[in-house]
C-alpha atoms as a PDB file:
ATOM      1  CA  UNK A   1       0.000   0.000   0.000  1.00  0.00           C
ATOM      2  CA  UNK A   2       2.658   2.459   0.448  1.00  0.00           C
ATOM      3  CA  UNK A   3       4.724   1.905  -2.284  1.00  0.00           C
ATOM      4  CA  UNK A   4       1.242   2.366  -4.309  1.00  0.00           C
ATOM      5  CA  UNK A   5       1.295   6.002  -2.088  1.00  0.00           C
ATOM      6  CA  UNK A   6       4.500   6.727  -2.712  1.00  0.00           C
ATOM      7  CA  UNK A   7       4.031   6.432  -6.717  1.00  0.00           C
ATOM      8  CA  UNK A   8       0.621   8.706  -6.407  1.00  0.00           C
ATOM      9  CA  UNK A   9       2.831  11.211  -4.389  1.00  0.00           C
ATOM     10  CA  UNK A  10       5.573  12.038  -6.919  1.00  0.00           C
ATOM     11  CA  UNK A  11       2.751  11.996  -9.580  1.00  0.00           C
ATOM     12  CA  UNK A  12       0.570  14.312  -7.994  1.00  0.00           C
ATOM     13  CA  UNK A  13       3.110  16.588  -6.677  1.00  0.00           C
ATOM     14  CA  UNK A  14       4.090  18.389 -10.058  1.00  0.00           C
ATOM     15  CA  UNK A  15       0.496  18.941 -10.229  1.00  0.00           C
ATOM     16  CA  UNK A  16       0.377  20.483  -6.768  1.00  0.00           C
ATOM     17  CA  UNK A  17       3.515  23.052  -7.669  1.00  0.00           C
ATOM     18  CA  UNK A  18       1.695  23.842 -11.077  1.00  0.00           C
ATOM     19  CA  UNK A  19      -1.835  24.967  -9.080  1.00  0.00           C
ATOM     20  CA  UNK A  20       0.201  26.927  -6.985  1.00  0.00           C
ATOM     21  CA  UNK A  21       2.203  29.053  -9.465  1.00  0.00           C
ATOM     22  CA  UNK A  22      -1.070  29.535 -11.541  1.00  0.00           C
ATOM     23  CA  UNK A  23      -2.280  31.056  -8.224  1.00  0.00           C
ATOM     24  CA  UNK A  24       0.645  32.777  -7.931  1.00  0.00           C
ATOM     25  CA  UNK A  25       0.426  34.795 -11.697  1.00  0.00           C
ATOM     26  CA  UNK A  26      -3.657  35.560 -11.037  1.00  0.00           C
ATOM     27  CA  UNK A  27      -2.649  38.176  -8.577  1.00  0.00           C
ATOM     28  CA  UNK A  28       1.191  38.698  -9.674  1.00  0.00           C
ATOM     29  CA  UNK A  29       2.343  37.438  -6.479  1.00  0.00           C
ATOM     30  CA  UNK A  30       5.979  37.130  -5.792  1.00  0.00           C
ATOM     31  CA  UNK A  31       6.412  39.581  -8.427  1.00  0.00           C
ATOM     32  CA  UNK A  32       8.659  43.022  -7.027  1.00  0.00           C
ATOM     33  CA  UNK A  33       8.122  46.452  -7.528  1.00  0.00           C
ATOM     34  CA  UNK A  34      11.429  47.700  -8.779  1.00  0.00           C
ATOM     35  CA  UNK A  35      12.858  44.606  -9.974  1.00  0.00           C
ATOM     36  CA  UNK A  36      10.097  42.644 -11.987  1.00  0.00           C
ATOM     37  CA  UNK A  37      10.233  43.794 -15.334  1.00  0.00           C
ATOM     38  CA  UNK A  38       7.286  44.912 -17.485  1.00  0.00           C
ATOM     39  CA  UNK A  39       8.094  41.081 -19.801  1.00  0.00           C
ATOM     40  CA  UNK A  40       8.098  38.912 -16.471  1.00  0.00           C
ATOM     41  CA  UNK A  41       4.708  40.856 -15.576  1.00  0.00           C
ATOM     42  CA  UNK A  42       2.808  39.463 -18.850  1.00  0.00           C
ATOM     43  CA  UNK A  43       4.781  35.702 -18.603  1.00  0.00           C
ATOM     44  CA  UNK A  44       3.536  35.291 -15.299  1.00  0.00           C
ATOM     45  CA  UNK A  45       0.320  37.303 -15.123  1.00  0.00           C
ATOM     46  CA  UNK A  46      -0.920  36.621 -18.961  1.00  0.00           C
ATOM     47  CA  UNK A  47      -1.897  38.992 -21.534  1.00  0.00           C
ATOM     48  CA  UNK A  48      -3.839  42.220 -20.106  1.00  0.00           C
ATOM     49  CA  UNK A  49      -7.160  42.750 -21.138  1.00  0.00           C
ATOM     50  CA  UNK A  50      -6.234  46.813 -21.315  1.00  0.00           C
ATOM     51  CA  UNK A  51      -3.228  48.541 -21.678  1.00  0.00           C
ATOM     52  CA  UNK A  52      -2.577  52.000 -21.901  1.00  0.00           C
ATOM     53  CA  UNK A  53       0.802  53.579 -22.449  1.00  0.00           C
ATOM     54  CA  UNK A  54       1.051  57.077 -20.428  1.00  0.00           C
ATOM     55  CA  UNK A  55       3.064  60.495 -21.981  1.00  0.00           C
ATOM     56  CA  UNK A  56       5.858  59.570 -19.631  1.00  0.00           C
ATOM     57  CA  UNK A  57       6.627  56.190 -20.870  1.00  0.00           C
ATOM     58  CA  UNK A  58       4.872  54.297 -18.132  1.00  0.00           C
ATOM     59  CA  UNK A  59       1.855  51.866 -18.602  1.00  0.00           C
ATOM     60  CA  UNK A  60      -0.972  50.540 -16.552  1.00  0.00           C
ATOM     61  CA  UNK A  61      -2.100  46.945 -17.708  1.00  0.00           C
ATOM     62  CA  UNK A  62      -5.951  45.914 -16.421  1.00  0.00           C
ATOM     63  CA  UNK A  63      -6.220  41.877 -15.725  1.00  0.00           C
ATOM     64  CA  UNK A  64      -9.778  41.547 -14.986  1.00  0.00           C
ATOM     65  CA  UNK A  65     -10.132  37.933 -13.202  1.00  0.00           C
ATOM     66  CA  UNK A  66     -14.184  37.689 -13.937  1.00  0.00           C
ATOM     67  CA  UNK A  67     -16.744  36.685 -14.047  1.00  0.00           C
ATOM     68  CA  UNK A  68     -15.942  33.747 -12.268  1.00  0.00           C
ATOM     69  CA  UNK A  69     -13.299  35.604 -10.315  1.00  0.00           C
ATOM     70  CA  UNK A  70     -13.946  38.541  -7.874  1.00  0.00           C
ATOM     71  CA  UNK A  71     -11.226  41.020  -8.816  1.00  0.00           C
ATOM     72  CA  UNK A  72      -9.344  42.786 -11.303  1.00  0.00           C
ATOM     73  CA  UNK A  73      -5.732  43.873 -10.730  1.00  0.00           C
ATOM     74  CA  UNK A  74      -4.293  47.184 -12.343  1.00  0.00           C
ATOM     75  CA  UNK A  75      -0.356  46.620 -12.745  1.00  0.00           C
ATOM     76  CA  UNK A  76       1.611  49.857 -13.425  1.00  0.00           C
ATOM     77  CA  UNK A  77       4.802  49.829 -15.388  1.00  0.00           C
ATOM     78  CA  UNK A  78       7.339  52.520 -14.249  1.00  0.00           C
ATOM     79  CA  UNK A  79       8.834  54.281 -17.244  1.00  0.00           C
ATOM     80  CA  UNK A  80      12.146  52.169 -17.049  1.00  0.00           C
ATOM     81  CA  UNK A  81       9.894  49.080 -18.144  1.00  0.00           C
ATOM     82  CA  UNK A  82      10.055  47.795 -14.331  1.00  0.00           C
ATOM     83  CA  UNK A  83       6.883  47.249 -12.087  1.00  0.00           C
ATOM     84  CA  UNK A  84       5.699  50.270  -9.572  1.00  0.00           C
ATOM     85  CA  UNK A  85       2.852  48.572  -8.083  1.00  0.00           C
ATOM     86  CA  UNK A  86      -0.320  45.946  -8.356  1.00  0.00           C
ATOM     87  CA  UNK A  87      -3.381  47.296  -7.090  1.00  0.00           C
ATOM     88  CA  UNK A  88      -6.354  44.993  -6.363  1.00  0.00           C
ATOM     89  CA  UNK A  89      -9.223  48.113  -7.729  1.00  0.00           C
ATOM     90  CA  UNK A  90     -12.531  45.887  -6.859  1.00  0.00           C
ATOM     91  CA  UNK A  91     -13.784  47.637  -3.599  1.00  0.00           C
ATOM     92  CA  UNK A  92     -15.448  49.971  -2.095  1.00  0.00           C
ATOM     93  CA  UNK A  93     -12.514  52.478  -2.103  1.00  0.00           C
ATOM     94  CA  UNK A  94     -12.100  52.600  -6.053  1.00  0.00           C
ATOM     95  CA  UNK A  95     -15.921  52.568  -6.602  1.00  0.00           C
ATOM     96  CA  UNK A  96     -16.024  55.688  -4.528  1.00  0.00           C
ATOM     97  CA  UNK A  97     -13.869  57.311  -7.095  1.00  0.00           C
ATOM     98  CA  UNK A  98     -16.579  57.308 -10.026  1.00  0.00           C
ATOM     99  CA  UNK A  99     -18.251  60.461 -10.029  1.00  0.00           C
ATOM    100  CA  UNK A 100     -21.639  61.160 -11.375  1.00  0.00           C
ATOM    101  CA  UNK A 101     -21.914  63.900 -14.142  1.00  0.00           C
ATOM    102  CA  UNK A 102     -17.844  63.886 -14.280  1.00  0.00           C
ATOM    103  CA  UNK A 103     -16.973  59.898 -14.898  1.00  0.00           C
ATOM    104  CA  UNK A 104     -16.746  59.121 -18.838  1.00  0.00           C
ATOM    105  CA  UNK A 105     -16.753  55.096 -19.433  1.00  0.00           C
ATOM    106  CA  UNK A 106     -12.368  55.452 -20.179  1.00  0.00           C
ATOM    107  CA  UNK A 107     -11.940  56.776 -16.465  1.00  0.00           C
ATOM    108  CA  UNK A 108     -13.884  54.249 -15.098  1.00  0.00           C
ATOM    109  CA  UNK A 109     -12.367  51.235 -17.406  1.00  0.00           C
ATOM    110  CA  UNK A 110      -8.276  53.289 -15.682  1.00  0.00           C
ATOM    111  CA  UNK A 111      -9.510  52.826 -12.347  1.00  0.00           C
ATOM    112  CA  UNK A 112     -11.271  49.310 -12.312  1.00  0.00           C
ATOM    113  CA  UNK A 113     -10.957  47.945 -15.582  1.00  0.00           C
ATOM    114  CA  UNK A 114     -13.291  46.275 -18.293  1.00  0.00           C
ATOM    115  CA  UNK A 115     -16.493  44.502 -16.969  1.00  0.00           C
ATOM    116  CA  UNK A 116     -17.511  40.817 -17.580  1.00  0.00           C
ATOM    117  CA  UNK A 117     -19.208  41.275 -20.999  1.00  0.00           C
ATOM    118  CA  UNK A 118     -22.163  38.612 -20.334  1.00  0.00           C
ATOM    119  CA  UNK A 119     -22.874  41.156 -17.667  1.00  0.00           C
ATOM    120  CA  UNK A 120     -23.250  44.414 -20.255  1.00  0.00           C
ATOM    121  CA  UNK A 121     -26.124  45.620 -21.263  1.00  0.00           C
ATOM    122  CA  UNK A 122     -27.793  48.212 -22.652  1.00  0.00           C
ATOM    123  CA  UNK A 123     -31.397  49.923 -22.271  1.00  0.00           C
ATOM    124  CA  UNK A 124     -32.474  51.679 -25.249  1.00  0.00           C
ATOM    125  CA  UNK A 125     -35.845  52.842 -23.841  1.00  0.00           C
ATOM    126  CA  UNK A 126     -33.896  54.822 -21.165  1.00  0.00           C
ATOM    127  CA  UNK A 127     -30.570  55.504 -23.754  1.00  0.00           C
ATOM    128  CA  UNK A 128     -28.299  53.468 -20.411  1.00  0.00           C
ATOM    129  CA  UNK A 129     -25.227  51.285 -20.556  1.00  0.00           C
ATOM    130  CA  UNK A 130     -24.780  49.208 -17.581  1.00  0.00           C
ATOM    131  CA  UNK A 131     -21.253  47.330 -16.923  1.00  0.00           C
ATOM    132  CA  UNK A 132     -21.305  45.020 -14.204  1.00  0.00           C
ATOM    133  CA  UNK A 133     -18.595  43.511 -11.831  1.00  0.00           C
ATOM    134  CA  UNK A 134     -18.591  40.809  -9.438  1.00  0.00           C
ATOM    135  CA  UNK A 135     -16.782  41.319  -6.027  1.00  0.00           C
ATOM    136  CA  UNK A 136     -15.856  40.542  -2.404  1.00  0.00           C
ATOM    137  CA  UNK A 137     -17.909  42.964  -0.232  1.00  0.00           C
ATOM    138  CA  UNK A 138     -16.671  43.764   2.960  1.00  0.00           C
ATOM    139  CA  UNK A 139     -18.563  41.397   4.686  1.00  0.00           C
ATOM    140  CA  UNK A 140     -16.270  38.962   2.315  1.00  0.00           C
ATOM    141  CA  UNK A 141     -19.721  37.665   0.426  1.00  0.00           C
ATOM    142  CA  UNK A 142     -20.207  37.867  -3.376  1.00  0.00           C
ATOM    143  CA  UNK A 143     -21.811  40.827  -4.299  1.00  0.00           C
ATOM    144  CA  UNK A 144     -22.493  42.511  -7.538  1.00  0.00           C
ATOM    145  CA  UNK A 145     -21.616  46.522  -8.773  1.00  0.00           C
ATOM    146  CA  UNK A 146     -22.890  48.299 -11.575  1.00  0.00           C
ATOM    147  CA  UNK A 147     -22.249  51.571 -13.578  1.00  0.00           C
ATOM    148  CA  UNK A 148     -24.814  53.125 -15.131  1.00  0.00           C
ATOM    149  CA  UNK A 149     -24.025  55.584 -18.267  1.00  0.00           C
ATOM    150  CA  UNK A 150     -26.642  58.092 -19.442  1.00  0.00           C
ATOM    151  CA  UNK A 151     -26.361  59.133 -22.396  1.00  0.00           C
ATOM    152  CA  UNK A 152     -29.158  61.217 -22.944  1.00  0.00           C
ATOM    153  CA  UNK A 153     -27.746  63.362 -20.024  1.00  0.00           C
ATOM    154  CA  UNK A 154     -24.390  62.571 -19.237  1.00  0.00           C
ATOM    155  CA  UNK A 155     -24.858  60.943 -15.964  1.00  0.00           C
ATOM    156  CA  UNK A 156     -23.225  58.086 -14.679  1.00  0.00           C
ATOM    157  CA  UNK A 157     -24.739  56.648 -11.357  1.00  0.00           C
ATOM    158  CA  UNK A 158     -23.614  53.293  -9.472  1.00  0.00           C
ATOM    159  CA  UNK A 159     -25.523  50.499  -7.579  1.00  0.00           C
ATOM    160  CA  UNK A 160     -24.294  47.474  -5.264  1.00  0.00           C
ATOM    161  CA  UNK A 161     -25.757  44.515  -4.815  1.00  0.00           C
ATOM    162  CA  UNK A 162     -25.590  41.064  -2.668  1.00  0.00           C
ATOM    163  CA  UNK A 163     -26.392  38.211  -4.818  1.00  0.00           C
ATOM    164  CA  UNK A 164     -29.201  35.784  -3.113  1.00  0.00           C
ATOM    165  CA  UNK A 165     -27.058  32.681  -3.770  1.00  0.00           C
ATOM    166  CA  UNK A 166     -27.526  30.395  -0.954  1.00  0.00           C
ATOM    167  CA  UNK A 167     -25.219  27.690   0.049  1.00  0.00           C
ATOM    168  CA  UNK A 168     -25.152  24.944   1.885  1.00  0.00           C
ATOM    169  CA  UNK A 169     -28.138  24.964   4.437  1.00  0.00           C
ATOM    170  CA  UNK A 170     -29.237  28.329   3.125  1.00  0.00           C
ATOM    171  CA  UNK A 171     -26.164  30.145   3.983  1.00  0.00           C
ATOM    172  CA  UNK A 172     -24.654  32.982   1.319  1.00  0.00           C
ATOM    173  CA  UNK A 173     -21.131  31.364  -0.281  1.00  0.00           C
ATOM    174  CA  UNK A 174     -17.959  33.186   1.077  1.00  0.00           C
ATOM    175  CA  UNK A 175     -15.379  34.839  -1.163  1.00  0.00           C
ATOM    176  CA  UNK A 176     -12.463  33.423   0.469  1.00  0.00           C
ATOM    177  CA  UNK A 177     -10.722  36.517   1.698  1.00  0.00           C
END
């Protein structure tokens, strides 16, 4: 029995390490500001969704990890081509940020990135866009946020949301943060 163990072990192993780097380049953990280069960033972390190269020579790169994932991480590239920082931008601090009557849909794609398209939609009776995002709330529970763009008047309004999934003996499923 344990040499049948043993064999399962070194199989299953490699398999172990490979679920734990792919954990690792979701986020960009391990990855250091100052060192990491802007190259590393995208063979670790993927292809971003957005990228947008500043007058400076710097660049922010969005990784949206939706819709079956709860956040989106903005990575900004110092002008040298090495990493300043990755910001986590699904919460309640960068939805604060989005200003109605000043908010245009390309500052609110710079400060939390693209939404899950499934989740677009638009209203033609009342001439609205609505991008949605899925989230941790800070009661760590999946909840739901919305932007709203007028365009008959310019507008842009936000809503939240807790989803009414239920788990396991009618409990709401955790986030895991």
């Amino acid at each position: 029995m344990s040499t049948v163990w043993s064999r399962w072990q070194y199989l299953l192993a490699p398999v172990g390490v490979s679920l734990l780097s792919a954990c690792a380049g979701y986020s960009g953990w391990g990855l250091q500001p100052g060192v990491t280069t802007l190259p590393e960033v995208v063979a670790t972390m993927g292809t971003p969704a957005l990228r947008w190269k500043n007058a400076n020579g710097s660049e922010q790169l969005a990784y949206p990890r939706g819709p079956a994932g709860t956040q989106t991480f903005m990575v900004f590239i110092a002008p040298d081509g090495r990493l300043q920082q990755i910001e986590a931008v699904l919460d309640m601090e960068h939805f604060a940020r989005i200003e109605p009557g000043k908010s245009d849909q390309e500052s609110v794609l710079r400060l939390i990135g693209p939404p899950a398209p499934q989740w677009t939609a638009y209203f033609k009776e009342r001439d609205e866009l609505v991008w949605e995002w899925q989230y941790c709330d800070a009661w760590n529970q999946l909840a739901r946020f919305d932007v709203l763009f007028d365009a008959t008047t310019g507008i842009v309004r936000t809503s939240y949301q807790r989803q009414a999934l239920m788990g396991a003996n009618g409990v709401a499923p955790f986030c895991g943060h």
